[in-house]
C-alpha atoms as a PDB file:
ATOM      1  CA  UNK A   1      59.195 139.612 104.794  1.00  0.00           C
ATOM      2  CA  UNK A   2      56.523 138.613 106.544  1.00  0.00           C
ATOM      3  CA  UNK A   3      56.695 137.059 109.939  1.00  0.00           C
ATOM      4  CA  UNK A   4      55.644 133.328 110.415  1.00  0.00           C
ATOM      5  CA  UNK A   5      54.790 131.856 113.780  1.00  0.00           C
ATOM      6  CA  UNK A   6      51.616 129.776 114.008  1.00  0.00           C
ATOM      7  CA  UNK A   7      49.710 128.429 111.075  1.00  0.00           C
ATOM      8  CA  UNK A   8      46.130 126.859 110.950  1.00  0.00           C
ATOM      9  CA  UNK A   9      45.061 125.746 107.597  1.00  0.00           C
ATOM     10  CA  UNK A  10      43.818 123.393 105.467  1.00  0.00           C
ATOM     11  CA  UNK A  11      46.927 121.352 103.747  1.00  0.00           C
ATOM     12  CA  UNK A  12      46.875 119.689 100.315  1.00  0.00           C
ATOM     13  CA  UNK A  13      48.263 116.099  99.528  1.00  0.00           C
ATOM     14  CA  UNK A  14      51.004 116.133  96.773  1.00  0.00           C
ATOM     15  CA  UNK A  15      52.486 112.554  97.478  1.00  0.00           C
ATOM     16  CA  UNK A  16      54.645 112.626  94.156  1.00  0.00           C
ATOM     17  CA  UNK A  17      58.339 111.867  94.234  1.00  0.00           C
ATOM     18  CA  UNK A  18      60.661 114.475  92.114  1.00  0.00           C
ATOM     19  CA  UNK A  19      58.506 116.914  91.191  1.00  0.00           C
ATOM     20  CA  UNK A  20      60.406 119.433  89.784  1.00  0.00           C
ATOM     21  CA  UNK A  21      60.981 123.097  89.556  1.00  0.00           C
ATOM     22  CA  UNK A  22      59.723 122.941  85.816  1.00  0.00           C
ATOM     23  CA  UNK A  23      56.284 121.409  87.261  1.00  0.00           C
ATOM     24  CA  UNK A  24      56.291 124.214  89.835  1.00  0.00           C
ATOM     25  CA  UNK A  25      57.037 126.910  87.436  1.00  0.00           C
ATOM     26  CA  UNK A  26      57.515 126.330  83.796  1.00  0.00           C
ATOM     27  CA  UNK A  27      59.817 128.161  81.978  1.00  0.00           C
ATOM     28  CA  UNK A  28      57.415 129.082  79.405  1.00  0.00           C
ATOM     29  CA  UNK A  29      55.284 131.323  81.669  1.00  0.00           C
ATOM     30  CA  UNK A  30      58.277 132.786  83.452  1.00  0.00           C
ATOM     31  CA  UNK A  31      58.725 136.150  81.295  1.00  0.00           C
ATOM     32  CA  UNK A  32      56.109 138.754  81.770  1.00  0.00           C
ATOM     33  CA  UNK A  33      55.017 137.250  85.056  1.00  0.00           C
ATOM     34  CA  UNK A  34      55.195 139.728  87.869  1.00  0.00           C
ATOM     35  CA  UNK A  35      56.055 137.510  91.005  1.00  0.00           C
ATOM     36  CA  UNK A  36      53.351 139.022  93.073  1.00  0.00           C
ATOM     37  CA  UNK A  37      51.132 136.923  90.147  1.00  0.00           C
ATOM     38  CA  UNK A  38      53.094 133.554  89.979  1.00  0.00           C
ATOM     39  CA  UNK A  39      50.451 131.771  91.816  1.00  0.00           C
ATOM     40  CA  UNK A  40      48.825 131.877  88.973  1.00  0.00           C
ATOM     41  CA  UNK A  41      51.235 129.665  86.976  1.00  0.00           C
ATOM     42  CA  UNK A  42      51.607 127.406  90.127  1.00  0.00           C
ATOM     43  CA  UNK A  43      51.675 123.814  88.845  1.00  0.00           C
ATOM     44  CA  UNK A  44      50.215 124.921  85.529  1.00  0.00           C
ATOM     45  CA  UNK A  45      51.188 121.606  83.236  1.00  0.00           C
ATOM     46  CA  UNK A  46      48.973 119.904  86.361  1.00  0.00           C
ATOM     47  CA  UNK A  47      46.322 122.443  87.107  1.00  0.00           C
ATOM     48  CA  UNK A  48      45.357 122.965  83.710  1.00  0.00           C
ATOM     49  CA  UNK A  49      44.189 121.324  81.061  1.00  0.00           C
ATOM     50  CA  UNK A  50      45.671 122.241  77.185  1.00  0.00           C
ATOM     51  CA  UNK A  51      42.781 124.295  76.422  1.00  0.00           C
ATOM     52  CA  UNK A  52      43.276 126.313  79.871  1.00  0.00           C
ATOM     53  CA  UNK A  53      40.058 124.814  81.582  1.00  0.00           C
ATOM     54  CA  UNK A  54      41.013 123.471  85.096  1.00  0.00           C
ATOM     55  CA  UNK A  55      41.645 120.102  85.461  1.00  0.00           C
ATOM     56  CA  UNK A  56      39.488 118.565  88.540  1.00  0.00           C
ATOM     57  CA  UNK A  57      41.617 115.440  88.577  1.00  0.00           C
ATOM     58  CA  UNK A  58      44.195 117.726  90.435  1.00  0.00           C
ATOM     59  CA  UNK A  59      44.613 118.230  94.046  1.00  0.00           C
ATOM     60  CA  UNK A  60      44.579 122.109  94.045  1.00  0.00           C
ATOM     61  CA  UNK A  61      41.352 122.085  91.494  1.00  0.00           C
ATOM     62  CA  UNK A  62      39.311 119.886  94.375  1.00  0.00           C
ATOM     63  CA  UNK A  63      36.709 121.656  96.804  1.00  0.00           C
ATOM     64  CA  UNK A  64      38.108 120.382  99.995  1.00  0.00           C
ATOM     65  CA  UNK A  65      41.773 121.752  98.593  1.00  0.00           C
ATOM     66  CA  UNK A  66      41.498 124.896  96.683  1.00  0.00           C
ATOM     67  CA  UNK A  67      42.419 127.209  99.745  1.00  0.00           C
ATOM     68  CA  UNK A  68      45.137 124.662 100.811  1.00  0.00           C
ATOM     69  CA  UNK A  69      48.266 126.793 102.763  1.00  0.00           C
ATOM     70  CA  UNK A  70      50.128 123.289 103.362  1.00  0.00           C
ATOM     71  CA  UNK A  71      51.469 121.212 101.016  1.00  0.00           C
ATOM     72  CA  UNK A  72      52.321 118.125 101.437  1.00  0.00           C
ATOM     73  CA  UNK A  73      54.882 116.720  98.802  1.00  0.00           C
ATOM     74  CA  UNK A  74      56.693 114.096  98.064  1.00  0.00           C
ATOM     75  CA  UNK A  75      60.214 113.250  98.296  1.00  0.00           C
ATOM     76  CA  UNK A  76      63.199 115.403  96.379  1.00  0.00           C
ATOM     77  CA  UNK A  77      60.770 118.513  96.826  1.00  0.00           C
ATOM     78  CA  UNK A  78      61.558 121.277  94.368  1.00  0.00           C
ATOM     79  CA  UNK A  79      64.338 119.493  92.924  1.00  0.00           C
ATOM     80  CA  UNK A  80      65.785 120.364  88.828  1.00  0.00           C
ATOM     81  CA  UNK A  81      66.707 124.021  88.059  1.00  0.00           C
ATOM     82  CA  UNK A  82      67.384 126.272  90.865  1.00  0.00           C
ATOM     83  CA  UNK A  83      64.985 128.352  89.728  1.00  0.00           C
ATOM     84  CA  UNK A  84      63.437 131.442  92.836  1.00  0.00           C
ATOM     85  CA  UNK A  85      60.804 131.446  91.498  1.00  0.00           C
ATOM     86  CA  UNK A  86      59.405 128.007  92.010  1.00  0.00           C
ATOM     87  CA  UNK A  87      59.016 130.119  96.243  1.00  0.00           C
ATOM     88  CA  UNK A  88      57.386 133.116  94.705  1.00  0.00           C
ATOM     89  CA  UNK A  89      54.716 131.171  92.851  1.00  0.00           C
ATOM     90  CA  UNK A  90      53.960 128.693  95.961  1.00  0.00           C
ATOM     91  CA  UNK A  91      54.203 132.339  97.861  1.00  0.00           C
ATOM     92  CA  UNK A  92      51.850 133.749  95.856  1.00  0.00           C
ATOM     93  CA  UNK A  93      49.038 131.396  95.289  1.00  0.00           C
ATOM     94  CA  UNK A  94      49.097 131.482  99.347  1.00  0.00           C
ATOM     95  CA  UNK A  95      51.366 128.646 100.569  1.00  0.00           C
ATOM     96  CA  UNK A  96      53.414 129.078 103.975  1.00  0.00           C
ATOM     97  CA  UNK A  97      54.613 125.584 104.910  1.00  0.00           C
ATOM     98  CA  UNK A  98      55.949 122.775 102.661  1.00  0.00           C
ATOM     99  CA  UNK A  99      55.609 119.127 103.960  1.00  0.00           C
ATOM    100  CA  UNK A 100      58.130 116.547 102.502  1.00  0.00           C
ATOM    101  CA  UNK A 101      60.438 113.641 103.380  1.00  0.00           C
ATOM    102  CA  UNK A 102      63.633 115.882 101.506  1.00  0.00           C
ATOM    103  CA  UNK A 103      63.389 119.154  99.007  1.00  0.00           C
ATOM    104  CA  UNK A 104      66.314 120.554  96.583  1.00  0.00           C
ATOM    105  CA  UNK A 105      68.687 121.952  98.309  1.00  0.00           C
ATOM    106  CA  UNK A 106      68.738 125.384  96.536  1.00  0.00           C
ATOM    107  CA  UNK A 107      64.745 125.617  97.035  1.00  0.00           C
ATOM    108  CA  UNK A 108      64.756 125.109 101.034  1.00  0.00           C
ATOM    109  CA  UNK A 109      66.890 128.119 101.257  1.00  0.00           C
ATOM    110  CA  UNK A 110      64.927 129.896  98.672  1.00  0.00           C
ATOM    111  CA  UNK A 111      61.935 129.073 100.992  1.00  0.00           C
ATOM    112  CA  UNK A 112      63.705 130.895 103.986  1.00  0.00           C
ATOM    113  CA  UNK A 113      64.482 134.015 101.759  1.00  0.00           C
ATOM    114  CA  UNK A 114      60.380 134.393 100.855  1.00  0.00           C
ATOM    115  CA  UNK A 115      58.530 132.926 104.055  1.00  0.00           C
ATOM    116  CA  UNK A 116      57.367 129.789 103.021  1.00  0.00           C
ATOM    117  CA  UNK A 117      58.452 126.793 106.200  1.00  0.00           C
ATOM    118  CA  UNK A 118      59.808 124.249 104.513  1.00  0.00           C
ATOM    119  CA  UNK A 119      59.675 121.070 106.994  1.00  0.00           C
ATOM    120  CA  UNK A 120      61.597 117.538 106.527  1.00  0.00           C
ATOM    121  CA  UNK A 121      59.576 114.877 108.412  1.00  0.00           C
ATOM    122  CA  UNK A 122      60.058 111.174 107.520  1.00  0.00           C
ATOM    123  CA  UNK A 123      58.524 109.082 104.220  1.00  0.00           C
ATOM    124  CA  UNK A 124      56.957 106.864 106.362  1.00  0.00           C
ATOM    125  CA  UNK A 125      54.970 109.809 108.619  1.00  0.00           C
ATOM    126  CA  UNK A 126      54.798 111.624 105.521  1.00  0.00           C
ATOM    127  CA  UNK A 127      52.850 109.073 103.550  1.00  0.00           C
ATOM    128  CA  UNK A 128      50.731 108.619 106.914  1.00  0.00           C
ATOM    129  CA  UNK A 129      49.356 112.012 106.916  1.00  0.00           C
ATOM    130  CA  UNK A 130      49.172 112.193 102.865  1.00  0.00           C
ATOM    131  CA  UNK A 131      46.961 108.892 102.957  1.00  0.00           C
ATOM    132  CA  UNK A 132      44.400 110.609 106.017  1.00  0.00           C
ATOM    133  CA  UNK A 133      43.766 113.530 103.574  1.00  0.00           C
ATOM    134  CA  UNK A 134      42.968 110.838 100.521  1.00  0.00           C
ATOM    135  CA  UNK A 135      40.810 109.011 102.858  1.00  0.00           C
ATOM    136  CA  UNK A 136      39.538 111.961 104.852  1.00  0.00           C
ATOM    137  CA  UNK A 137      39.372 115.762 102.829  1.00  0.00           C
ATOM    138  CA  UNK A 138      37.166 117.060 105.565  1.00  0.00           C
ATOM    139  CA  UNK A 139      39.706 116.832 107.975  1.00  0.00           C
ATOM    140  CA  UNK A 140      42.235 118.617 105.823  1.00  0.00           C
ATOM    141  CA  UNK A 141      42.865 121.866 108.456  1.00  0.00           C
ATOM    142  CA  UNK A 142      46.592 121.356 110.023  1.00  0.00           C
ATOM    143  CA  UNK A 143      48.245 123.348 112.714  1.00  0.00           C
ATOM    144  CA  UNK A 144      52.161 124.278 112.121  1.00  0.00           C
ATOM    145  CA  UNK A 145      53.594 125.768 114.906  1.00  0.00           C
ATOM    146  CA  UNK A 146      57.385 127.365 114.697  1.00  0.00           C
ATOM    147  CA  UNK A 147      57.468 128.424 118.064  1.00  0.00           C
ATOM    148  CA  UNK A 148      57.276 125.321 119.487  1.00  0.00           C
ATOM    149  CA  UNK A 149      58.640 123.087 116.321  1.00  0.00           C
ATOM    150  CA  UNK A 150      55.114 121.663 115.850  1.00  0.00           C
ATOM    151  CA  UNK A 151      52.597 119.615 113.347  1.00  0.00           C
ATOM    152  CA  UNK A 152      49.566 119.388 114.405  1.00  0.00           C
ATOM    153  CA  UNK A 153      47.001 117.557 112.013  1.00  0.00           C
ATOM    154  CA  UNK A 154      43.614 117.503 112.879  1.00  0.00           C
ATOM    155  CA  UNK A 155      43.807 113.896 113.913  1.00  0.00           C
ATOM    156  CA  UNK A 156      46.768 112.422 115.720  1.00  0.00           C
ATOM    157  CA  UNK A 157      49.151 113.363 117.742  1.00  0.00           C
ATOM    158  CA  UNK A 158      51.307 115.915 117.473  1.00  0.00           C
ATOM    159  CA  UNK A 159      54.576 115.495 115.231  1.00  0.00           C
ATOM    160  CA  UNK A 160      58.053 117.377 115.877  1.00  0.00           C
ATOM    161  CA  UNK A 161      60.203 118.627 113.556  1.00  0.00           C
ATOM    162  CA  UNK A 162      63.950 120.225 113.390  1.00  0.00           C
ATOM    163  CA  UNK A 163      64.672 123.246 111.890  1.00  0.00           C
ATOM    164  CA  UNK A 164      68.173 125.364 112.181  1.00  0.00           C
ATOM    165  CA  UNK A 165      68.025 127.639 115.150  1.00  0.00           C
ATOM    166  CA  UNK A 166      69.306 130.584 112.923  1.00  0.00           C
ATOM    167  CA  UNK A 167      66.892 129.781 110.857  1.00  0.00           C
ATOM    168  CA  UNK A 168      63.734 129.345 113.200  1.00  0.00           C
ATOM    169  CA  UNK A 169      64.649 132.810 114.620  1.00  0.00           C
ATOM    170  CA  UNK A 170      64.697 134.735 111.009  1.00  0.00           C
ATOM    171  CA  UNK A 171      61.145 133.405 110.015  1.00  0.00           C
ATOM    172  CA  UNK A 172      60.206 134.194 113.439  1.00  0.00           C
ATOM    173  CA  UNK A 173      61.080 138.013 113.279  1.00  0.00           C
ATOM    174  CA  UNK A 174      60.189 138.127 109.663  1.00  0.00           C
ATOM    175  CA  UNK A 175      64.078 138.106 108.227  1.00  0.00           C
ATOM    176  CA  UNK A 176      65.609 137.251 105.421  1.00  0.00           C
ATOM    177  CA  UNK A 177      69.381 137.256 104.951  1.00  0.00           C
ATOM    178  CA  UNK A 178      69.785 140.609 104.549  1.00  0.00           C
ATOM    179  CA  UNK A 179      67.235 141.623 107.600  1.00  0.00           C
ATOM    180  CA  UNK A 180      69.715 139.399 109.792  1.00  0.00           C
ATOM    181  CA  UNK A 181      72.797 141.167 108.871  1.00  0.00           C
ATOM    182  CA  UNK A 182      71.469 144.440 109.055  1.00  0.00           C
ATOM    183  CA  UNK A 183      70.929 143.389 112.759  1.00  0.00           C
ATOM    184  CA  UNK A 184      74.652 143.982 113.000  1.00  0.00           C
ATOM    185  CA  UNK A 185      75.116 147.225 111.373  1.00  0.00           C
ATOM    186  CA  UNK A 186      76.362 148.945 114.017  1.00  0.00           C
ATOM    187  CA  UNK A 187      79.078 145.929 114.673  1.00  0.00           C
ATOM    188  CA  UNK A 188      79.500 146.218 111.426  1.00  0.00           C
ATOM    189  CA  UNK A 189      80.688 150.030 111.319  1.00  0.00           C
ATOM    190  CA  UNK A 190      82.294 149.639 114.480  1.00  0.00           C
ATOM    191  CA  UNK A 191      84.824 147.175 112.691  1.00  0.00           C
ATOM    192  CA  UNK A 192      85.024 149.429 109.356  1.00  0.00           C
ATOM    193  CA  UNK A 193      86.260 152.227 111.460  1.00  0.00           C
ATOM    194  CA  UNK A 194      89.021 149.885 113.675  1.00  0.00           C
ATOM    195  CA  UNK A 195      89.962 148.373 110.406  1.00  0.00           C
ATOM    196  CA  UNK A 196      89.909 151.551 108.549  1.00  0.00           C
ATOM    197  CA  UNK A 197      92.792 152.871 111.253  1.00  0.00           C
ATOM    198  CA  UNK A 198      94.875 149.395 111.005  1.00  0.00           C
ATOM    199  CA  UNK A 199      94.518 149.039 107.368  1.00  0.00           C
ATOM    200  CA  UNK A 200      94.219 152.902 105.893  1.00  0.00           C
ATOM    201  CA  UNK A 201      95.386 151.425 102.170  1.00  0.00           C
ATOM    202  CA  UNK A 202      92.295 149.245 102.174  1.00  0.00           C
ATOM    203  CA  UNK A 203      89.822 152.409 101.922  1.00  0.00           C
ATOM    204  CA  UNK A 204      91.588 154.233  99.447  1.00  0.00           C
END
């Protein structure tokens, strides 16, 4: 998984309350989409119009927007289906870092198994920095910074967030669940082989 520290980019205003995993990814385009291609169904009931053309009225469709690599949503983020790969498609259209007042549960810890930041700041602060974007597209580049616990748009001050520590340290080194516990192999085989004398029936 790859590594997230520092990110300068443009972000993308999504100010939409309970926008679901359905939106994200519908269910239609699931099958026969290779994950490392769901970008391509990102948002697709929005993005797109019935006959396929792109819909400009859409935030991702707009010039100042279309290489956005923050959004920022709404609250209830992600909520509906628990559905992995609502993360892969957000992954793989190009986004890192997920603004919003509150997500679905299941999807923030998707976000931590793929790479994606997924960052609870208030409504209020929230609706602040979605309403400078409407107002202001030119001044869409943002600065998130995990190291320090960091937003950073590109006018106003500075805005802290809280992330787990556990957490914060596994997108830092580029882990997912399974990179963390293999961290502890060795413990891990150290306490096989104590156990295995102790416990002999256990291993067969």
């Amino acid at each position: 998984m790859e590594a997230f520290t520092t990110l300068t980019a443009v972000a993308a205003p999504l100010f939409r309350t309970n926008i679901n995993t359905d939106i994200i990814t519908p269910m239609q385009f699931l099958v026969g989409t290779p994950r490392e291609t769901m970008g391509d169904i990102l948002f697709a009931p929005w993005r797109f119009n019935d006959d396929g053309s792109e819909n400009p009225d859409f935030v991702l469709n707009k010039e100042h927007f279309r290489e956005a690599r923050i959004l920022i949503a709404g609250p209830n983020f992600a909520c509906g289906s628990s559905r992995e790969s609502a993360v892969w498609a957000l992954h793989s259209y190009g986004f890192r870092a997920v603004i919003a007042p509150s997500f679905g549960g299941i999807f923030a810890s998707n976000c931590f198994q793929s790479g994606v930041l997924p960052i609870v700041l208030d409504e209020e602060t929230v609706a602040m920095l979605v309403r400078q974007l409407e107002a202001a597209p030119h001044t869409a580049i943002f600065t998130v910074d995990l190291e320090n616990l960091v937003v950073i748009p590109s006018q106003g001050e500075e805005i802290s967030f809280e992330i787990e520590n556990f957490r914060r340290t596994a997108l830092l080194e580029g882990l997912d669940d399974l990179g963390l516990t293999k961290r502890y192999v060795e413990k891990v085989i150290a306490f096989q082989d104590e156990d295995r004398q102790i416990r002999p029936w256990v291993y067969g």
